[in-house]
C-alpha atoms as a PDB file:
ATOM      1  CA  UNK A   1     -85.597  26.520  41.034  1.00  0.00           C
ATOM      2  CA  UNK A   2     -84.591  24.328  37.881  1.00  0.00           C
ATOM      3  CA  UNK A   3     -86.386  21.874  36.458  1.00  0.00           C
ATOM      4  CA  UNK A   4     -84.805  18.363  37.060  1.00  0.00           C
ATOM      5  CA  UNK A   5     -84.557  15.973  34.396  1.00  0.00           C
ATOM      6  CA  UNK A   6     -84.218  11.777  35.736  1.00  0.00           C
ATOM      7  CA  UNK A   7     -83.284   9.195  33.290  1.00  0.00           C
ATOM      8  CA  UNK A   8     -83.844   5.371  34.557  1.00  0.00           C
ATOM      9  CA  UNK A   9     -81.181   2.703  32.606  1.00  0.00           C
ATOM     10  CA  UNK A  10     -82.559  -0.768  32.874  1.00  0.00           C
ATOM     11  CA  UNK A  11     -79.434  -3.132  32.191  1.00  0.00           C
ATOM     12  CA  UNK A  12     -80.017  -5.814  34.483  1.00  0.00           C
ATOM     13  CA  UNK A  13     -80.015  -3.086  37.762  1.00  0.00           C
ATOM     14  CA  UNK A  14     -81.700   0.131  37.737  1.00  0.00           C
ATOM     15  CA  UNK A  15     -80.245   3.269  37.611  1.00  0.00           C
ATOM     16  CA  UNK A  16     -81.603   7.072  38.334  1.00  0.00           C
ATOM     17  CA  UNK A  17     -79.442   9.926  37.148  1.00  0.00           C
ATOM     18  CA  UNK A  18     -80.498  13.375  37.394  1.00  0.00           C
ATOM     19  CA  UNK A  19     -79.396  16.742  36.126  1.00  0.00           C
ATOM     20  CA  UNK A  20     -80.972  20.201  36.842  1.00  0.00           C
ATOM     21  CA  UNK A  21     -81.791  21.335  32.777  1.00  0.00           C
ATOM     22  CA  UNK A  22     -78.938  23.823  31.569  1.00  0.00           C
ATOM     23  CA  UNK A  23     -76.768  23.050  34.583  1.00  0.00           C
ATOM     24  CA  UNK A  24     -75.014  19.220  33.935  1.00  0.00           C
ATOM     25  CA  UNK A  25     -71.563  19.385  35.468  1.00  0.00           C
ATOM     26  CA  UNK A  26     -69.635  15.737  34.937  1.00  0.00           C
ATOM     27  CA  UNK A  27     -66.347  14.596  35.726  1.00  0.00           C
ATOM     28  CA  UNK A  28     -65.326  12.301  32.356  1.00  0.00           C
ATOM     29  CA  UNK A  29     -62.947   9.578  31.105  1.00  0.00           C
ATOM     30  CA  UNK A  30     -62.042   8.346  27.881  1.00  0.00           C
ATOM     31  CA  UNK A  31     -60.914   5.281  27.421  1.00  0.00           C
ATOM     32  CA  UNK A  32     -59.715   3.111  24.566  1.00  0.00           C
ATOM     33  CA  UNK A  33     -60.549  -0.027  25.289  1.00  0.00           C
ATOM     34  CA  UNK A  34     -60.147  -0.531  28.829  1.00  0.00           C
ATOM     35  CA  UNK A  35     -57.376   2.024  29.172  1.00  0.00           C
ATOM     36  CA  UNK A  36     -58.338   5.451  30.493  1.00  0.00           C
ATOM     37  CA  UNK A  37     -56.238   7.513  28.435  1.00  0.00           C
ATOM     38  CA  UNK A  38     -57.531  11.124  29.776  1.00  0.00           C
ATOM     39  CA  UNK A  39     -59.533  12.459  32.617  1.00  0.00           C
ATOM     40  CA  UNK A  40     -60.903  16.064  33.172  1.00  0.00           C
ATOM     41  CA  UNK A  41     -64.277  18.011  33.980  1.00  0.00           C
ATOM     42  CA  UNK A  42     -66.752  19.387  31.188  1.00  0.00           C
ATOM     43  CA  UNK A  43     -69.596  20.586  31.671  1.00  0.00           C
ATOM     44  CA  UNK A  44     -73.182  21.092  29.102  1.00  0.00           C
ATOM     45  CA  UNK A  45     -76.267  22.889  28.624  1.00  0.00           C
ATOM     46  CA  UNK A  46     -78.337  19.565  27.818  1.00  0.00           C
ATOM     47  CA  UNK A  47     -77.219  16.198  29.932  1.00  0.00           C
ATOM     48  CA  UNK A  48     -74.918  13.567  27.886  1.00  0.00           C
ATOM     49  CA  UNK A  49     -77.197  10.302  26.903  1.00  0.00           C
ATOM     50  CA  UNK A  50     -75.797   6.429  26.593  1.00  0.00           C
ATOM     51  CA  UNK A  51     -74.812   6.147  22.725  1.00  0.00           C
ATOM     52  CA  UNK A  52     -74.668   9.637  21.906  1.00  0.00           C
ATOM     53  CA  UNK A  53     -71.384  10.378  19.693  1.00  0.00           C
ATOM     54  CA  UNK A  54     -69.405  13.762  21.416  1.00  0.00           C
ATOM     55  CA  UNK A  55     -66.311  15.253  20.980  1.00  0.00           C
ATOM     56  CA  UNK A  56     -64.131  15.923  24.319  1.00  0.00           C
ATOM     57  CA  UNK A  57     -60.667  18.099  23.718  1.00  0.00           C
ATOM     58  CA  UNK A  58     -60.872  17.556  20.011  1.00  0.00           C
ATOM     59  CA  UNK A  59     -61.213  13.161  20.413  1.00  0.00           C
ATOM     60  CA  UNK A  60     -64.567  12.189  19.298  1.00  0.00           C
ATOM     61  CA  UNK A  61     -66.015   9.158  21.254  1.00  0.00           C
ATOM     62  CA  UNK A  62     -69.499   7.661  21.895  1.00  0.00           C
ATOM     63  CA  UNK A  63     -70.841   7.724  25.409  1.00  0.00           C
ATOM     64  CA  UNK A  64     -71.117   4.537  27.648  1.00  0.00           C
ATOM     65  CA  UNK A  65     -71.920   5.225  30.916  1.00  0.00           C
ATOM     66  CA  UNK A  66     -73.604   8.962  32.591  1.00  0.00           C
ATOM     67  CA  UNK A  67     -73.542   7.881  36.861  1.00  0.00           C
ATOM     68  CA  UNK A  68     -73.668   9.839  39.830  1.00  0.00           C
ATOM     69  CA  UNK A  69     -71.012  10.330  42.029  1.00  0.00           C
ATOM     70  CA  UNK A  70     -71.866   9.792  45.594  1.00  0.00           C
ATOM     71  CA  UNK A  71     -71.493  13.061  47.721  1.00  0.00           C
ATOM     72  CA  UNK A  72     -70.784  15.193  44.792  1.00  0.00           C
ATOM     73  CA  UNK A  73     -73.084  17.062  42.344  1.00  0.00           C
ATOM     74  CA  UNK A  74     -70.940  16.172  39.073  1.00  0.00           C
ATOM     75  CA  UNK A  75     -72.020  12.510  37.094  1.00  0.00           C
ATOM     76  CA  UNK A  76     -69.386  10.086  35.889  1.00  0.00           C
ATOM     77  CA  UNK A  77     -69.146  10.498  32.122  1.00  0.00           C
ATOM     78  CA  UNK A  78     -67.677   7.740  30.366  1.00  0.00           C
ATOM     79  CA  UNK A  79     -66.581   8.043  26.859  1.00  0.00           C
ATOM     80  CA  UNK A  80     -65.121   4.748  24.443  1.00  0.00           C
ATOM     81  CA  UNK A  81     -62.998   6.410  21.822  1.00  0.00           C
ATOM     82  CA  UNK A  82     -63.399   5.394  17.959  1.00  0.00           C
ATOM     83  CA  UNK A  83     -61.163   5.017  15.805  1.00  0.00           C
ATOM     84  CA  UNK A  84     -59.849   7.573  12.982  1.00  0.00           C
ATOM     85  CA  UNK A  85     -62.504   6.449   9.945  1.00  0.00           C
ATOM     86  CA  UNK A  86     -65.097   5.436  12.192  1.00  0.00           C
END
C-alpha cells in the first residue's frame, strides 16, 4: 500500500487534497488570464504544489490551484501562464 500524502489550503475554506507518493495522476488547464487555452492529462512522481513554476507541453506556467475531482482519482491542476521574459 502507498503512503498518502494530504495537503490542507486555508484560503478562507479548507481544502484536503491527497495523492498516493509516486502515483499523482491530474487532469490540467492552462489558462492565460481567464482563458483556458489548453487542456490534457499529465501525470508526476511528486504531487504539483500552489506557486510552484512547471512546464506543461513546452509552456512554462506557475501553479494556482491542485483540487480533487469528485468520483475520479485524478486532481484538477490549474496552471496561469507567464509571459515570454518572465
Amino acid at each position: 500500500m502507498s503512503a498518502w500524502r494530504v495537503d490542507v489550503v486555508l484560503w478562507g475554506r479548507v481544502r484536503i487534497v491527497a495523492c498516493p507518493m509516486g502515483e499523482c495522476d491530474y487532469v490540467y488547464e492552462l489558462r492565460q488570464g481567464e482563458e483556458v487555452v489548453a487542456t490534457g492529462r499529465v501525470s508526476g512522481e511528486r504531487p504539483f504544489e500552489v506557486g510552484e513554476r512547471v512546464s506543461i507541453g513546452g509552456r512554462e506556467g506557475i501553479v494556482r490551484a491542485v483540487e480533487p475531482l469528485l468520483g475520479v482519482r485524478e486532481l484538477r491542476l490549474v496552471v496561469q501562464l507567464v509571459r515570454d521574459g518572465l
